[in-house]
C-alpha atoms as a PDB file:
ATOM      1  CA  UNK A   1     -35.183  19.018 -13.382  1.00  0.00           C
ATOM      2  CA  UNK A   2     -32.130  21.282 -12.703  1.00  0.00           C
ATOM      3  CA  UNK A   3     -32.198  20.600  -9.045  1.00  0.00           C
ATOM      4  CA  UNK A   4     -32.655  16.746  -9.624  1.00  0.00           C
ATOM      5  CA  UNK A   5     -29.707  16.592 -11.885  1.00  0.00           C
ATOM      6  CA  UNK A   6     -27.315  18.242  -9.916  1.00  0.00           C
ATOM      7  CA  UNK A   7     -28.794  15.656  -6.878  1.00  0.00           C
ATOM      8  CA  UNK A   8     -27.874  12.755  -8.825  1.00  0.00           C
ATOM      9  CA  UNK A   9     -24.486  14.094  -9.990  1.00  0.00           C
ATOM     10  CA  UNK A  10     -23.319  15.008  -6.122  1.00  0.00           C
ATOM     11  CA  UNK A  11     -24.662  11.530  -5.303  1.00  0.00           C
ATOM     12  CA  UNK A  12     -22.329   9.874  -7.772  1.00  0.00           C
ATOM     13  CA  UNK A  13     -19.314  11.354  -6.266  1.00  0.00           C
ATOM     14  CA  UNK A  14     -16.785   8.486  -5.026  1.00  0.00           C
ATOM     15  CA  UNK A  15     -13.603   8.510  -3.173  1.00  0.00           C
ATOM     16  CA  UNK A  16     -10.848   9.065  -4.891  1.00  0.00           C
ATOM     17  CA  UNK A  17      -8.826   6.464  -6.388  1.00  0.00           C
ATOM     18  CA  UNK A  18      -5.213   5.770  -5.217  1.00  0.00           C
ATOM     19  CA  UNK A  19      -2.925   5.576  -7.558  1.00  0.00           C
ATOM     20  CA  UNK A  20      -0.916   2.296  -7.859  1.00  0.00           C
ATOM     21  CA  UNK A  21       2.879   2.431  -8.464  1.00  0.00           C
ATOM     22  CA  UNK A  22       4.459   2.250 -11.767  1.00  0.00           C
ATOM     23  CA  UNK A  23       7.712   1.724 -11.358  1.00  0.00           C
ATOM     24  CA  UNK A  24      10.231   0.165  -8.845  1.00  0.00           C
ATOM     25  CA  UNK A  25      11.002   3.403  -7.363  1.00  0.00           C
ATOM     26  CA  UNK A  26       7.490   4.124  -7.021  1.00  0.00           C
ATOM     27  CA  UNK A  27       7.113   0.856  -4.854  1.00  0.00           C
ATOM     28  CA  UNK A  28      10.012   1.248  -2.790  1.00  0.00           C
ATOM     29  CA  UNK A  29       8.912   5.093  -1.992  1.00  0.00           C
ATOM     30  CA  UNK A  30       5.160   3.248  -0.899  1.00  0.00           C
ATOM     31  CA  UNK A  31       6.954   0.783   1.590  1.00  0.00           C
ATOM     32  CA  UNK A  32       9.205   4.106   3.166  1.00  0.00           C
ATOM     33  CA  UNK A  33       5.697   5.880   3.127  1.00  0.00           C
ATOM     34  CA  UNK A  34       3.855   2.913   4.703  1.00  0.00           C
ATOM     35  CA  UNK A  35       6.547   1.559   6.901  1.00  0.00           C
ATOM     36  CA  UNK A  36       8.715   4.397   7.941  1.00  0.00           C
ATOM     37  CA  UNK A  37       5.863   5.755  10.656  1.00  0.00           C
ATOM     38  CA  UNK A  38       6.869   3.229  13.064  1.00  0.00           C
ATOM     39  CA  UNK A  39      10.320   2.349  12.042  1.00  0.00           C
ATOM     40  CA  UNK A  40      13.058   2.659  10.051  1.00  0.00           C
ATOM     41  CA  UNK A  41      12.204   1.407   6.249  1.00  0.00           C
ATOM     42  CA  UNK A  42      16.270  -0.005   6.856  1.00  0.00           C
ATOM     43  CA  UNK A  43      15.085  -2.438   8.715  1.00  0.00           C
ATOM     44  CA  UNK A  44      12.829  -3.540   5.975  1.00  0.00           C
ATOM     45  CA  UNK A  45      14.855  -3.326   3.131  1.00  0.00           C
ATOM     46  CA  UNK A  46      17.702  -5.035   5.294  1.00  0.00           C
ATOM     47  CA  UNK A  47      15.164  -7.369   6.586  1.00  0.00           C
ATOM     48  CA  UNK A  48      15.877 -11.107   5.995  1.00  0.00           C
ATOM     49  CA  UNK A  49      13.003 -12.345   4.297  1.00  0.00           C
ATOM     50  CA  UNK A  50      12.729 -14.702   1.186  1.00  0.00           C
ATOM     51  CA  UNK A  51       9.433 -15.646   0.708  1.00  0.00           C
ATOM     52  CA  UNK A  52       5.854 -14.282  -0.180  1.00  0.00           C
ATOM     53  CA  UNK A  53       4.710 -16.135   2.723  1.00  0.00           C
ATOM     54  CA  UNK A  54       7.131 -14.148   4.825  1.00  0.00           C
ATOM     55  CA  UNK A  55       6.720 -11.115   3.343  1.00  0.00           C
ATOM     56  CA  UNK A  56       2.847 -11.607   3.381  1.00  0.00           C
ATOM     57  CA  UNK A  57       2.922 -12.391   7.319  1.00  0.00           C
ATOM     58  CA  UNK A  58       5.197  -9.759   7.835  1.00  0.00           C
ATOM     59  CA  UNK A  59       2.720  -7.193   6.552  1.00  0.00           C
ATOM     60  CA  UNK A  60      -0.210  -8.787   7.877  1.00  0.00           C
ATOM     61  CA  UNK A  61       1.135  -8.336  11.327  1.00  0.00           C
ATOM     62  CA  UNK A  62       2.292  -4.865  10.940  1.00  0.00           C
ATOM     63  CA  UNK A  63      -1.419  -4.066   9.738  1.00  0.00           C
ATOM     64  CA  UNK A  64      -2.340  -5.537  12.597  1.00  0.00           C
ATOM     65  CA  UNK A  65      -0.438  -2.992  14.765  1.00  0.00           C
ATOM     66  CA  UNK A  66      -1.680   0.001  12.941  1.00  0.00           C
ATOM     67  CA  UNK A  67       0.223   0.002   9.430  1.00  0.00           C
ATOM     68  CA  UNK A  68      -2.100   1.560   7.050  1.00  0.00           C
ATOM     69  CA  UNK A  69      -1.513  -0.657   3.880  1.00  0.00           C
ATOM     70  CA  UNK A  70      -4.449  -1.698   1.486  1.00  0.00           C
ATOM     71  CA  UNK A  71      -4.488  -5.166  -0.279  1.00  0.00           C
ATOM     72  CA  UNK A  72      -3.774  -3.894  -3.519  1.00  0.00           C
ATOM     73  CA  UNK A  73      -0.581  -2.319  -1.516  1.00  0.00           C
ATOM     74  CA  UNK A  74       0.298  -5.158   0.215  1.00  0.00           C
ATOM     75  CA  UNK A  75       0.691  -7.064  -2.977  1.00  0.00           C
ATOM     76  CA  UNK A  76       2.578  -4.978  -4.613  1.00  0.00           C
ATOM     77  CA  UNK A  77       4.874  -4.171  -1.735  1.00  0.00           C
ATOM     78  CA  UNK A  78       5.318  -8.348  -1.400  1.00  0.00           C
ATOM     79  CA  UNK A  79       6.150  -8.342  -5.034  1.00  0.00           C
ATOM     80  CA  UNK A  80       8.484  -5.798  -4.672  1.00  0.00           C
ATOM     81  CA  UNK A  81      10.392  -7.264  -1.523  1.00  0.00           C
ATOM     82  CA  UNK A  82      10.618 -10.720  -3.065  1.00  0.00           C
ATOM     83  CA  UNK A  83      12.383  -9.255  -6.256  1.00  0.00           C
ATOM     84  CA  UNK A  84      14.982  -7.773  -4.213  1.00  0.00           C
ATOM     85  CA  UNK A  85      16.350 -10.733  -2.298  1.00  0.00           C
END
């Protein structure tokens, strides 16, 4: 019973979470983070997008090149860039 037990409690084990930004600051320091591998996160934050369309795209296509950003991310970093404009 000992041995099952300690089966099923290894075979719950799950990735861990990642932990969503709280604040603004938090956000911005995700886009550096995500962004800043290939580039400078200037030309982001000086980038001269309005929309969440553009935004959106923008992302899409840098996932597309490698940019390791999940969906959750990729909302909140849209949300984020829209505010600031």
């Amino acid at each position: 019973l000992i041995l099952l037990a300690l089966i099923a409690a290894c075979a719950q084990t799950a990735e861990p979470e990642v932990e969503a930004p709280e604040t603004e600051t938090d956000t911005r320091a995700l886009i550096v983070d995500r962004c800043s591998g290939c580039h400078s996160s200037d030309l982001v934050f000086e980038a001269d997008y309005t929309t969440e369309a553009e935004w959106a795209d923008l992302i899409d296509r840098m996932v597309d090149k490698g940019a390791d950003v999940s969906p959750e991310e990729k909302e909140l970093m849209v949300e984020y860039l829209v505010a600031q404009q």
